[in-house]
N, C-alpha and C. Protein backbone atom coordinates (compact mmCIF):
# COMPACT_ATOMS: atom_id res chain seq x y z
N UNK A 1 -42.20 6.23 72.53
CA UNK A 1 -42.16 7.57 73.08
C UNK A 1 -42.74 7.60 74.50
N UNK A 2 -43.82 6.85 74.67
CA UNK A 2 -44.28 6.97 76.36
C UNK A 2 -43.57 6.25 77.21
N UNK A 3 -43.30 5.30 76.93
CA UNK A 3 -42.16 4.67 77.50
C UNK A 3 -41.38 5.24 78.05
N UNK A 4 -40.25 6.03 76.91
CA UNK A 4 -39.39 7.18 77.67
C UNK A 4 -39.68 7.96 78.36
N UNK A 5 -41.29 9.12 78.08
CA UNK A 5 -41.76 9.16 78.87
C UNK A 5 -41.98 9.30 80.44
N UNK A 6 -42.49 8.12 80.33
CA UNK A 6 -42.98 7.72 81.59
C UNK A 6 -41.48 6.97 82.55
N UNK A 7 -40.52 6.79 81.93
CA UNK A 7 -39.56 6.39 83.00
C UNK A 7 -38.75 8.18 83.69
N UNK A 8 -39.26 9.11 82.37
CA UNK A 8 -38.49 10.48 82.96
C UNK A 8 -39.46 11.05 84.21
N UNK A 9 -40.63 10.36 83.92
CA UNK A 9 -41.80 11.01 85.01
C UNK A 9 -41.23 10.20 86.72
N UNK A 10 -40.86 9.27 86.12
CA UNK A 10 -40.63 8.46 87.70
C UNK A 10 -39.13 8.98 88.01
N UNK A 11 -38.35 9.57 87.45
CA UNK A 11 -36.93 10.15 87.68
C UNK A 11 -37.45 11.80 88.00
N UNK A 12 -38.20 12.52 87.71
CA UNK A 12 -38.54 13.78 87.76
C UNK A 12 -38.93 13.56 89.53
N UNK A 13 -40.00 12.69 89.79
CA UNK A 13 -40.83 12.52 90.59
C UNK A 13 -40.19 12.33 92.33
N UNK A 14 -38.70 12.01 91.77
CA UNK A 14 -38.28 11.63 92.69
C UNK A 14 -37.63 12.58 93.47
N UNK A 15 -37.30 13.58 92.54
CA UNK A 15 -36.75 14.87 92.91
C UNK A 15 -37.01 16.02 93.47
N UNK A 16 -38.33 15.82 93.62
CA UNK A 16 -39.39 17.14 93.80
C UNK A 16 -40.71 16.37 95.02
N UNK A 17 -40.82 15.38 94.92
CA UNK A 17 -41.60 14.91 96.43
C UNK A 17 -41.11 13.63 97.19
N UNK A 18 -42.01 13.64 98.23
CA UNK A 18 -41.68 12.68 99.02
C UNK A 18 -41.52 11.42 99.22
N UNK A 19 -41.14 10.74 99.53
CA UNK A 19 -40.67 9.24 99.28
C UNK A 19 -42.13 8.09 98.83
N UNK A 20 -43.31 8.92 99.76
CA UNK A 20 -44.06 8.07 99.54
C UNK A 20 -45.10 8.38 97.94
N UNK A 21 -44.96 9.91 97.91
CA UNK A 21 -45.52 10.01 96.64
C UNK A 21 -44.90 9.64 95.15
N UNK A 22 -43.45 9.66 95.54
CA UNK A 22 -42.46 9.87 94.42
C UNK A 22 -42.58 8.09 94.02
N UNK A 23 -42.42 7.25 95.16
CA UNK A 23 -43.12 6.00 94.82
C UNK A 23 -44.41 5.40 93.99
N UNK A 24 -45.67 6.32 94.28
CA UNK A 24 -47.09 6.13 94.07
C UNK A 24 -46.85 6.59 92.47
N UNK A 25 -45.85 7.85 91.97
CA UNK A 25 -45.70 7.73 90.69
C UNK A 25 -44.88 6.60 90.01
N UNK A 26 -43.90 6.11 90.33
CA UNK A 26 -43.18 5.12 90.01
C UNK A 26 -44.38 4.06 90.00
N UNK A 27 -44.65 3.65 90.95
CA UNK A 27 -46.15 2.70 90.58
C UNK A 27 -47.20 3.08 89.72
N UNK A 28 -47.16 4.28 88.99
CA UNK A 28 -48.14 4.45 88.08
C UNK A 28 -47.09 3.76 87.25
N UNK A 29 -46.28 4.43 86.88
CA UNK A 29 -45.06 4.37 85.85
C UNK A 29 -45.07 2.68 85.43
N UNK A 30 -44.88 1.67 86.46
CA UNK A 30 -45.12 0.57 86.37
C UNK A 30 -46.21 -0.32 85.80
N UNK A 31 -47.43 0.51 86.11
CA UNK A 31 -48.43 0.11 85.42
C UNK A 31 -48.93 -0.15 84.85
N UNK A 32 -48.69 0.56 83.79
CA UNK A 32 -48.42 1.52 82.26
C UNK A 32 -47.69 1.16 81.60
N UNK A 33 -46.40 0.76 81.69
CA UNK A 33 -45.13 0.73 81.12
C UNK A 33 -45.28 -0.49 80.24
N UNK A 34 -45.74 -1.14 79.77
CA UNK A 34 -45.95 -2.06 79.24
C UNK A 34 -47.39 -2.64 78.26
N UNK A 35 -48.06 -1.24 78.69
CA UNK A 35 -49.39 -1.65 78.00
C UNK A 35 -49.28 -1.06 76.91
N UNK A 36 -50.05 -1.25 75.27
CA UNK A 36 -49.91 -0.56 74.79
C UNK A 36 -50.70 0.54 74.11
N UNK A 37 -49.93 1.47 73.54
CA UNK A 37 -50.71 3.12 73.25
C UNK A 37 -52.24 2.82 73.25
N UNK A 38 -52.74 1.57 72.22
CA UNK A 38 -54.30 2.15 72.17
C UNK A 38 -54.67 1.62 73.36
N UNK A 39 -54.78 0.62 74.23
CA UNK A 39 -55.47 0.59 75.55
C UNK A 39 -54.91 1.90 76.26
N UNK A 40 -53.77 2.10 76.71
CA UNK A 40 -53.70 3.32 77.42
C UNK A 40 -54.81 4.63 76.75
N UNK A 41 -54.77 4.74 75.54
CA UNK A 41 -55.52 5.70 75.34
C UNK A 41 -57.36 5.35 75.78
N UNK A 42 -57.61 4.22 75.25
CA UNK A 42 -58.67 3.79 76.05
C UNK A 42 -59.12 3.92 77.16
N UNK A 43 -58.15 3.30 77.94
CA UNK A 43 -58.15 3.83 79.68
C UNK A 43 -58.39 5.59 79.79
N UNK A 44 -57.60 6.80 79.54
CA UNK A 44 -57.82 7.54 79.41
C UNK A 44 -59.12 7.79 78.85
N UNK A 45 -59.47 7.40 77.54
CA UNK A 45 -61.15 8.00 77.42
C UNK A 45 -62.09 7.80 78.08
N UNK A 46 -61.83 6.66 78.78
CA UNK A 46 -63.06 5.94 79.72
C UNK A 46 -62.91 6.83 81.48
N UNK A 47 -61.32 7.14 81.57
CA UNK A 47 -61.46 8.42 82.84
C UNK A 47 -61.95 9.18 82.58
N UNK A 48 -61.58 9.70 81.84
CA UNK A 48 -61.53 11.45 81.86
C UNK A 48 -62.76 11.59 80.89
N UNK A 49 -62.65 11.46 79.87
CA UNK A 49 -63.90 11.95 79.04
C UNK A 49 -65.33 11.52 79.24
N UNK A 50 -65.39 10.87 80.05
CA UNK A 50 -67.30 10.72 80.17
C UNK A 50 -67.58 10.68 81.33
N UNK A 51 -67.08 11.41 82.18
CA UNK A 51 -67.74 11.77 83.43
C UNK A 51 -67.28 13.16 84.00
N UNK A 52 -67.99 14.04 84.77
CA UNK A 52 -68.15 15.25 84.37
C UNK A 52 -66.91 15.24 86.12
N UNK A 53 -67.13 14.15 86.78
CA UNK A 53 -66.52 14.22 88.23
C UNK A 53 -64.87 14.17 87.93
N UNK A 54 -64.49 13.60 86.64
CA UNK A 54 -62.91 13.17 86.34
C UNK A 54 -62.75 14.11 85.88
N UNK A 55 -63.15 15.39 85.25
CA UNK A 55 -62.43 16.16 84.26
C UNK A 55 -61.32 16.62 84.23
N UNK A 56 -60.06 16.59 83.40
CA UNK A 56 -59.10 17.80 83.66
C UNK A 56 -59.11 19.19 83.26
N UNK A 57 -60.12 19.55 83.17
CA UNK A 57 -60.58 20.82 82.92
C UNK A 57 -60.75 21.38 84.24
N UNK A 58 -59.51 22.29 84.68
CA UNK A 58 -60.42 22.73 85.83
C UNK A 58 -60.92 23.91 86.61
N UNK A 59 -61.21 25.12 85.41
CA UNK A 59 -62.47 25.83 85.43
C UNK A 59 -63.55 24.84 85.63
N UNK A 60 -63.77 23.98 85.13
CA UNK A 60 -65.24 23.22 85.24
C UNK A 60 -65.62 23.15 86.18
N UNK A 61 -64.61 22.62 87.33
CA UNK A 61 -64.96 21.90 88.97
C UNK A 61 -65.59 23.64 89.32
N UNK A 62 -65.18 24.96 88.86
CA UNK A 62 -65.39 25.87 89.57
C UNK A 62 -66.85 26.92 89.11
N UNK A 63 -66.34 26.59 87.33
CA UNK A 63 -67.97 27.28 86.62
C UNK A 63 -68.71 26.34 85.99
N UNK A 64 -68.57 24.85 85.68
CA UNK A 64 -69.13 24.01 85.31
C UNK A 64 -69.47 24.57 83.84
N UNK A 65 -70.43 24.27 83.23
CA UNK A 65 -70.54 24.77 81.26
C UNK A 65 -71.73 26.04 82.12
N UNK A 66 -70.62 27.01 82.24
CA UNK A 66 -71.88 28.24 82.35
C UNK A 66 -70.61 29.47 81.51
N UNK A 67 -71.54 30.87 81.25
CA UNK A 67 -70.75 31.72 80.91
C UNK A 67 -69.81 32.31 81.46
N UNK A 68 -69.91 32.17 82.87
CA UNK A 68 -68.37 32.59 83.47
C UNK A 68 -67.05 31.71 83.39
N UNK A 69 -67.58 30.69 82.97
CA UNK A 69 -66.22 29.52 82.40
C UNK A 69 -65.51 30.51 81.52
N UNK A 70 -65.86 31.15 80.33
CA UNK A 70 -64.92 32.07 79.71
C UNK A 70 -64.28 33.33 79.89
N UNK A 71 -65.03 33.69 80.76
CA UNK A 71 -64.00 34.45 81.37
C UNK A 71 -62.67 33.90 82.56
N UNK A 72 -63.15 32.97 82.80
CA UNK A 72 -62.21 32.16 83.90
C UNK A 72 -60.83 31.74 82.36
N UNK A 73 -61.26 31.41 82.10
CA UNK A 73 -60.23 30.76 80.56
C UNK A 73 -59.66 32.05 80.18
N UNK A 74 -60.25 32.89 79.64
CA UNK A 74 -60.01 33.82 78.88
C UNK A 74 -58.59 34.83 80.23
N UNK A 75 -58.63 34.63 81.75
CA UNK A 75 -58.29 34.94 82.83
C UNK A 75 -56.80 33.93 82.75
N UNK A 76 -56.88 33.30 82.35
CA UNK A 76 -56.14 31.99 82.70
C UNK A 76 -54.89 32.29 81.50
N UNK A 77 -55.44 32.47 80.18
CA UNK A 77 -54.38 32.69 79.33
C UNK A 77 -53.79 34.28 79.06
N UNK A 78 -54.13 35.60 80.18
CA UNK A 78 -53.79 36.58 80.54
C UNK A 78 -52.48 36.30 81.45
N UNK A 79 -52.95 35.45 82.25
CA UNK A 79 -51.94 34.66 83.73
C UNK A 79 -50.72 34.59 82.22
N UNK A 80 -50.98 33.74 81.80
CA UNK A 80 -49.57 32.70 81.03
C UNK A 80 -48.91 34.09 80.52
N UNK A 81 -49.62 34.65 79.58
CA UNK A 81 -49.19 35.71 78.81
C UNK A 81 -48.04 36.55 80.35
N UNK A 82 -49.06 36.86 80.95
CA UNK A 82 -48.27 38.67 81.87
C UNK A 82 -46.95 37.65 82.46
N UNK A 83 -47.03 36.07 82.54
CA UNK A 83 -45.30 35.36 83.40
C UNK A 83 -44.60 34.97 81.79
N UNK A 84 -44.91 35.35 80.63
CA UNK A 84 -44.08 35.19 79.83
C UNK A 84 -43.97 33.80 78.98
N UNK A 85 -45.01 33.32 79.29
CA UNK A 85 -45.67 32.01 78.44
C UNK A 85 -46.78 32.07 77.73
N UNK A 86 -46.57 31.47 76.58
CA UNK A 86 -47.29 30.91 75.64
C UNK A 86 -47.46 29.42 75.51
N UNK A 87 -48.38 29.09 75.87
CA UNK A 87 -48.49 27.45 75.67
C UNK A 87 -49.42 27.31 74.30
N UNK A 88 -49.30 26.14 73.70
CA UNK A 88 -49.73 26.05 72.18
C UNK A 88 -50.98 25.97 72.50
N UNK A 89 -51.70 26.40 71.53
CA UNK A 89 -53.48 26.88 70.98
C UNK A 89 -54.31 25.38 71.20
N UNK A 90 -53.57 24.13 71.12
CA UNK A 90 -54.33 22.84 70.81
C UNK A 90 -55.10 22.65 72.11
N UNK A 91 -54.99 22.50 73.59
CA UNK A 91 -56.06 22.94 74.28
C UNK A 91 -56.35 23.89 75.26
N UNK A 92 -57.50 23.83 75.55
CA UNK A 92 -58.04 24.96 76.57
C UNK A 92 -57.16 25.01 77.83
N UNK A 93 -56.83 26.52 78.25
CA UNK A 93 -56.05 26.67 78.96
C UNK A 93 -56.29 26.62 80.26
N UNK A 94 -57.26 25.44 80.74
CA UNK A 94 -57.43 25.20 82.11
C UNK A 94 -56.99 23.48 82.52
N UNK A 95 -56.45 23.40 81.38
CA UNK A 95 -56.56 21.69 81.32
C UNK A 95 -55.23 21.64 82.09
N UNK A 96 -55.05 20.56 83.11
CA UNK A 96 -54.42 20.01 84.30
C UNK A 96 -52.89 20.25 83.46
N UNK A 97 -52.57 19.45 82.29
CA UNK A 97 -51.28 19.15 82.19
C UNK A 97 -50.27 20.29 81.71
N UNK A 98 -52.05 21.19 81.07
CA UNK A 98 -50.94 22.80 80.57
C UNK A 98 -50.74 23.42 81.80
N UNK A 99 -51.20 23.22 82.88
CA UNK A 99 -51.46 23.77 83.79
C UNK A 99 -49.69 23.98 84.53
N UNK A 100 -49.69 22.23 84.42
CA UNK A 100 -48.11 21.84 85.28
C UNK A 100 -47.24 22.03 84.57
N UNK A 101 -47.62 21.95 83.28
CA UNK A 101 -46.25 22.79 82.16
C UNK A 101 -46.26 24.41 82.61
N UNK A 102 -47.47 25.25 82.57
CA UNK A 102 -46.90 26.31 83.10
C UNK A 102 -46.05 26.70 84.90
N UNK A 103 -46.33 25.19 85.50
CA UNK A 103 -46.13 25.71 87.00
C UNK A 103 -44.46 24.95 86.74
N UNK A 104 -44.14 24.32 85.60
CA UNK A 104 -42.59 23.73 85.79
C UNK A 104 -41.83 25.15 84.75
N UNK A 105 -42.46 25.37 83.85
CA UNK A 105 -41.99 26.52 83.31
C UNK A 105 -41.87 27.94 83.79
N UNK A 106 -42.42 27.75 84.83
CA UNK A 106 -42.91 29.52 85.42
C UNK A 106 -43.18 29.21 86.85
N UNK A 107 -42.21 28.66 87.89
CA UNK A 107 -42.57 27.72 89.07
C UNK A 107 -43.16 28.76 90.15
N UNK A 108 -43.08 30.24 90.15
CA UNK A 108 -43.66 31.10 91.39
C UNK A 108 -45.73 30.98 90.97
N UNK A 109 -45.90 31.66 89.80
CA UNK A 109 -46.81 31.28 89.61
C UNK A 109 -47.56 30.50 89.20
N UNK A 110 -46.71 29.74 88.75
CA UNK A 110 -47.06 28.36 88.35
C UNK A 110 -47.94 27.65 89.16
N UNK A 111 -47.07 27.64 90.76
CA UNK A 111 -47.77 26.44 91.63
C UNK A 111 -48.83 27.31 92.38
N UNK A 112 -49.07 28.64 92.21
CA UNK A 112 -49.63 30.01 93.10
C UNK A 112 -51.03 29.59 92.49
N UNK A 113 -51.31 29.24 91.15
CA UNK A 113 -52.17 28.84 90.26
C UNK A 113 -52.59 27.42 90.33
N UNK A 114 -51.97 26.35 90.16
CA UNK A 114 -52.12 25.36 91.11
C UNK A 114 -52.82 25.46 92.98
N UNK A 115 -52.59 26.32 93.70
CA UNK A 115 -52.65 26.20 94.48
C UNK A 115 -54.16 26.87 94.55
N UNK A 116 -54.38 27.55 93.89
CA UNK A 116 -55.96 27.92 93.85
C UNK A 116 -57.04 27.30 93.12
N UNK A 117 -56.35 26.03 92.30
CA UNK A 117 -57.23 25.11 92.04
C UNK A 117 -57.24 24.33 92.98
N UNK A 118 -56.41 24.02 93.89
CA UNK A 118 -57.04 22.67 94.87
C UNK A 118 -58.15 22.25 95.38
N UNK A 119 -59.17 22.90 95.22
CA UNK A 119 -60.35 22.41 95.00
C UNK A 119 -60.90 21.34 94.30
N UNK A 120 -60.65 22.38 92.80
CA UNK A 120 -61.10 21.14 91.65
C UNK A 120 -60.04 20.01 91.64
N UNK A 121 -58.96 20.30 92.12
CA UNK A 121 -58.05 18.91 92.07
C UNK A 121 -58.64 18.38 93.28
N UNK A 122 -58.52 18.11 94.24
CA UNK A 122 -59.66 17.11 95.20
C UNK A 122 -60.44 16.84 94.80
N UNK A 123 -61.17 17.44 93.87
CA UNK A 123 -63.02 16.47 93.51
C UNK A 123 -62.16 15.28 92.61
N UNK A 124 -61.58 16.14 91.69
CA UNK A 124 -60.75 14.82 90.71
C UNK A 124 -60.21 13.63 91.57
N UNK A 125 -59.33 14.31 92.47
CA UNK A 125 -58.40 13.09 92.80
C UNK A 125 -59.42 12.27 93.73
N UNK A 126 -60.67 12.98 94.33
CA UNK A 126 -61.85 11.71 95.13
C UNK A 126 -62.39 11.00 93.76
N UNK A 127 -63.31 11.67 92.30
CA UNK A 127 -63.57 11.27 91.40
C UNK A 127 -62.73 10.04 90.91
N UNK A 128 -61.43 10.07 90.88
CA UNK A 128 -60.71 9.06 90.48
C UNK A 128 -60.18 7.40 91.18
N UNK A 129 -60.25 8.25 92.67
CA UNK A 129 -60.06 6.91 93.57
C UNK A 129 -61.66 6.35 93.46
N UNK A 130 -62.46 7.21 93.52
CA UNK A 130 -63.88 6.63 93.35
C UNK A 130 -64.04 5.61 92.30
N UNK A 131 -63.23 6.18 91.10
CA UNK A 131 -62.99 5.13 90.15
C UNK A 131 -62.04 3.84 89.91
N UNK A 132 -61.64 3.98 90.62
CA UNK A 132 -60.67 2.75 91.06
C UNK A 132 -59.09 3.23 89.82
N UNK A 133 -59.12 4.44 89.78
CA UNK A 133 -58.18 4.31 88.74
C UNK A 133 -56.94 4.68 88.99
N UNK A 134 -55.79 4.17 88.16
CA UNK A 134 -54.46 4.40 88.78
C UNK A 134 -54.03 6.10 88.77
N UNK A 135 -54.62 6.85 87.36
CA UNK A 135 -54.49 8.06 87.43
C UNK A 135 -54.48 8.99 88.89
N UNK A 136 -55.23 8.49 89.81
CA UNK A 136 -55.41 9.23 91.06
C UNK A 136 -54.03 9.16 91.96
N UNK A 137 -52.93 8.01 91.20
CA UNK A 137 -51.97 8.22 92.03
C UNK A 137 -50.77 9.58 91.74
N UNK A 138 -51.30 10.13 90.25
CA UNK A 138 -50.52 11.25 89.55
C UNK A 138 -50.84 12.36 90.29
N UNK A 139 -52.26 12.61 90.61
CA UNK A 139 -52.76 13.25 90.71
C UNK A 139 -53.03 13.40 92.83
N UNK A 140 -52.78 12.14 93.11
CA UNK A 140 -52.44 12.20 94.74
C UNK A 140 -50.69 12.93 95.08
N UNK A 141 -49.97 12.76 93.84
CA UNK A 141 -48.65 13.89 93.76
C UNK A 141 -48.45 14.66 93.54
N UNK A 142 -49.37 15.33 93.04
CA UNK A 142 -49.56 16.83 92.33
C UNK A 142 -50.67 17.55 93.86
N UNK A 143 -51.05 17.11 94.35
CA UNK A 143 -51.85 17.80 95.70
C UNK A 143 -50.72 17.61 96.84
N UNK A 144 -50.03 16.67 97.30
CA UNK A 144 -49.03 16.81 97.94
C UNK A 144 -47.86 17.93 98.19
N UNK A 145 -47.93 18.41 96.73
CA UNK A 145 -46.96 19.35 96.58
C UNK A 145 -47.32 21.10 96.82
N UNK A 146 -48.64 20.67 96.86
CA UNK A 146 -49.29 22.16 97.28
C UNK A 146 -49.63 22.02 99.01
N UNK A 147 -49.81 23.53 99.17
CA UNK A 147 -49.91 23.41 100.59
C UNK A 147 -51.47 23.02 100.91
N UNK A 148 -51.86 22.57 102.37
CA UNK A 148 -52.89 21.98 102.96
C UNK A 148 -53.95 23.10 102.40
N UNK A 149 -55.06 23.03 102.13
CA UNK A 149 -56.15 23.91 102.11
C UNK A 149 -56.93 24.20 103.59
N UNK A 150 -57.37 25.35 103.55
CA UNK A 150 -57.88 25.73 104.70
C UNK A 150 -59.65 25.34 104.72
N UNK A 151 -60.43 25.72 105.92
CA UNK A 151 -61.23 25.21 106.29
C UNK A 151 -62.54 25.50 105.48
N UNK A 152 -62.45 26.81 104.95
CA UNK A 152 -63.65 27.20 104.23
C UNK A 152 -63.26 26.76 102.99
N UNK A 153 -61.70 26.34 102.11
CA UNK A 153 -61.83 25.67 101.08
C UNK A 153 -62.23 23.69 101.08
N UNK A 154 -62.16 23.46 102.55
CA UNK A 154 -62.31 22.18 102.68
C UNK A 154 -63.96 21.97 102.45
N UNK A 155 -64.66 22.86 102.83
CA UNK A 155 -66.15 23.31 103.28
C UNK A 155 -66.63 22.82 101.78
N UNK A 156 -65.75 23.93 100.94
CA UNK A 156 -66.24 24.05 99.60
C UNK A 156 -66.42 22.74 98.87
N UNK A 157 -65.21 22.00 99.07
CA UNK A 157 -65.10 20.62 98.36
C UNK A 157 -66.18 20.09 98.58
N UNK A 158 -66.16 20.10 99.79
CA UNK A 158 -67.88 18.98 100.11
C UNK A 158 -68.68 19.48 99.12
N UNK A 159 -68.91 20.63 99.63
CA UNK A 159 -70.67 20.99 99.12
C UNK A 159 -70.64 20.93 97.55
N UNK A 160 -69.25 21.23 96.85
CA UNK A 160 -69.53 20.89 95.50
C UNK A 160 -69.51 19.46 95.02
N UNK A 161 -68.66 18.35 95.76
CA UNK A 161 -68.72 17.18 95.71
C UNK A 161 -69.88 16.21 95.76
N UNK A 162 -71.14 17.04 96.87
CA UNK A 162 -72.58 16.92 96.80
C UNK A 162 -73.16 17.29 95.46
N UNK A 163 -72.94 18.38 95.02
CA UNK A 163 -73.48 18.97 94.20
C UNK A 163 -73.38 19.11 92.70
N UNK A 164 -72.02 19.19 92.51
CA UNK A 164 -71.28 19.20 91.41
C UNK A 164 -70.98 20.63 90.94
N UNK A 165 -70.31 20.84 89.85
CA UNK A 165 -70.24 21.70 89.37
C UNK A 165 -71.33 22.79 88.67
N UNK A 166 -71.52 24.31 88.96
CA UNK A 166 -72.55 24.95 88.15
C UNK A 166 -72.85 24.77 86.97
N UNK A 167 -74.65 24.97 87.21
CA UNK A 167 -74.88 24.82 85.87
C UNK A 167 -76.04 26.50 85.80
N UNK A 168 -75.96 26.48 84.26
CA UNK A 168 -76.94 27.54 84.02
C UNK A 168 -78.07 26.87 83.09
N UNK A 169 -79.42 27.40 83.03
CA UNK A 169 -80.35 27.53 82.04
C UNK A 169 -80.47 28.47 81.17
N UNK A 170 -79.77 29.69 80.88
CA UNK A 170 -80.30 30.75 80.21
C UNK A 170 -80.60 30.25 78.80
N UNK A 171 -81.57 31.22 78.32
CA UNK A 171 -82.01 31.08 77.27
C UNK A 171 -82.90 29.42 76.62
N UNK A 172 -83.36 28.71 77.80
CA UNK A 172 -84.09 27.46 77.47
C UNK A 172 -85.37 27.91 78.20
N UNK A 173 -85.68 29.17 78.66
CA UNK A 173 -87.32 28.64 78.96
C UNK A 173 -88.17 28.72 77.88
N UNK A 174 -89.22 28.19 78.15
CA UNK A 174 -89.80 27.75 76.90
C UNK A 174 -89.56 26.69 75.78
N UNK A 175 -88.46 26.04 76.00
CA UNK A 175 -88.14 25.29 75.01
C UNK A 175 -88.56 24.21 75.15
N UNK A 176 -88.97 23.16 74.33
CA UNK A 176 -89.65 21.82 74.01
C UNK A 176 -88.93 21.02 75.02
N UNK A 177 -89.34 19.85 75.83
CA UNK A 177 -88.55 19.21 76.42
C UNK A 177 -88.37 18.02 75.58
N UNK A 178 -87.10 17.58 75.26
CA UNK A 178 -86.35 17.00 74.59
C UNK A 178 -86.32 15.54 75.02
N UNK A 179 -86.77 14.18 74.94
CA UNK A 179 -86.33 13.13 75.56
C UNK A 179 -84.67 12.55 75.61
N UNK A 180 -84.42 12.20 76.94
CA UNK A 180 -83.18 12.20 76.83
C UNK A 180 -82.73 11.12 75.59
N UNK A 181 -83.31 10.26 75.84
CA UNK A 181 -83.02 8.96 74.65
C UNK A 181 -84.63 9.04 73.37
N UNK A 182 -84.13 9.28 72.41
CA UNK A 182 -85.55 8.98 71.39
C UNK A 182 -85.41 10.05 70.11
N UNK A 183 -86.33 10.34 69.27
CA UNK A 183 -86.46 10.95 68.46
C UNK A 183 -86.17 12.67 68.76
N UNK A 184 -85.40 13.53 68.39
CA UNK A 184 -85.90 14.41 68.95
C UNK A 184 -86.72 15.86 67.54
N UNK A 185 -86.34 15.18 66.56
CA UNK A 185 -87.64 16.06 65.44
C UNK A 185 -89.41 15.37 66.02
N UNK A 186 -89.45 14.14 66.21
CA UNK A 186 -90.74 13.88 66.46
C UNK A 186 -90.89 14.56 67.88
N UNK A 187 -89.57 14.57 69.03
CA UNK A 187 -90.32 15.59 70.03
C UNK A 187 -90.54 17.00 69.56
N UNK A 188 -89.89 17.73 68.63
CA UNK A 188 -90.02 19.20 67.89
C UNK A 188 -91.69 18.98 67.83
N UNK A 189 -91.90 18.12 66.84
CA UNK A 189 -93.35 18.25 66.05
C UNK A 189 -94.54 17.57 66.99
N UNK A 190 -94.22 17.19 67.92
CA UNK A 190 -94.97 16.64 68.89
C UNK A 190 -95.21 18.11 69.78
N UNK A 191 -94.00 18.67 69.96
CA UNK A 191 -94.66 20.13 71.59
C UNK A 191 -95.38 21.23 70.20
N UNK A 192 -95.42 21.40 69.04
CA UNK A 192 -95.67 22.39 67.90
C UNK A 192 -97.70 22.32 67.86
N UNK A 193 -97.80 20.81 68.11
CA UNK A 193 -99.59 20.56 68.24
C UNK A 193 -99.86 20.84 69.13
């Protein structure tokens, strides 16, 4: 199945950008094409899931795990709904690939929505070349296709690229400090004396 796949991604790719990006997917396509499902899935867990700079989540790049993340989500599947999409319940509706299913299914707002993440897609696509990984070449075609960002969103990238994504404390003052690695009932009964 990825196989097929991935040869329709390098035929899609060719149609919709430029020679040099439509290539950089074909060279993913190549990459890939031969490895099989569980390393690819491997590769994938080792991008994306344990580092907070790769995510395809991308409310995150903008509210990081704070409470305005749900309303950003909860914002996001209003969007799909009012252009006449429903994308299936299995994930959160900020994740990159539902994202491009809604911008190939619904292409005005589709890419209008895309285009106001380019933010969090630049931290990714630096996150990923940072990582030496081929994913950044999917994802160096998917920014191509949106227009240039302007100066105060270029501004932004930095300073969150310094910084990372928000975070909140509510509701932890006072609470026991926890060791990152170790027991944490003996830290409970240790801050209680």
């Amino acid at each position: 199945m990825f196989h097929g796949l991935a040869r329709r991604l390098g035929e899609l790719a060719a149609g919709r950008l430029d020679t040099a990006h439509a290539d950089a997917v074909r060279r993913f396509v190549r990459q890939t094409r031969d490895v099989e499902p569980p390393e690819l899935q491997a590769r994938y867990v080792a991008t994306f899931d344990r580092s907070r700079r790769r995510t395809l989540y991308m409310t995150y790049y903008t509210d990081g795990d704070t409470r305005s993340r749900g309303a950003s989500l909860a914002a996001l599947k209003a969007r799909y709904r009012s252009a006449g999409w429903a994308p299936e319940e299995t994930e959160l509706p900020d994740f990159l690939p539902v994202m491009l299913e809604f911008a190939a299914r619904c292409p005005a707002p589709g890419w209008e929505l895309l285009a106001e993440h380019r933010a969090g897609l630049e931290l990714l696509r630096r996150g990923l070349h940072d990582h030496g990984s081929s994913y950044a070449l999917l994802v160096d075609a998917v920014r191509a296709t949106l227009p240039a960002p302007g100066r105060a969103e270029r501004r932004a990238v930095r300073s969150a690229a310094r910084t990372g994504p928000p975070a909140e404390t509510v509701g932890l003052d006072g609470a026991p400090e926890v060791p990152a690695f170790g027991d944490p009932i003996a830290a409970a009964e240790g801050a209680r004396r």
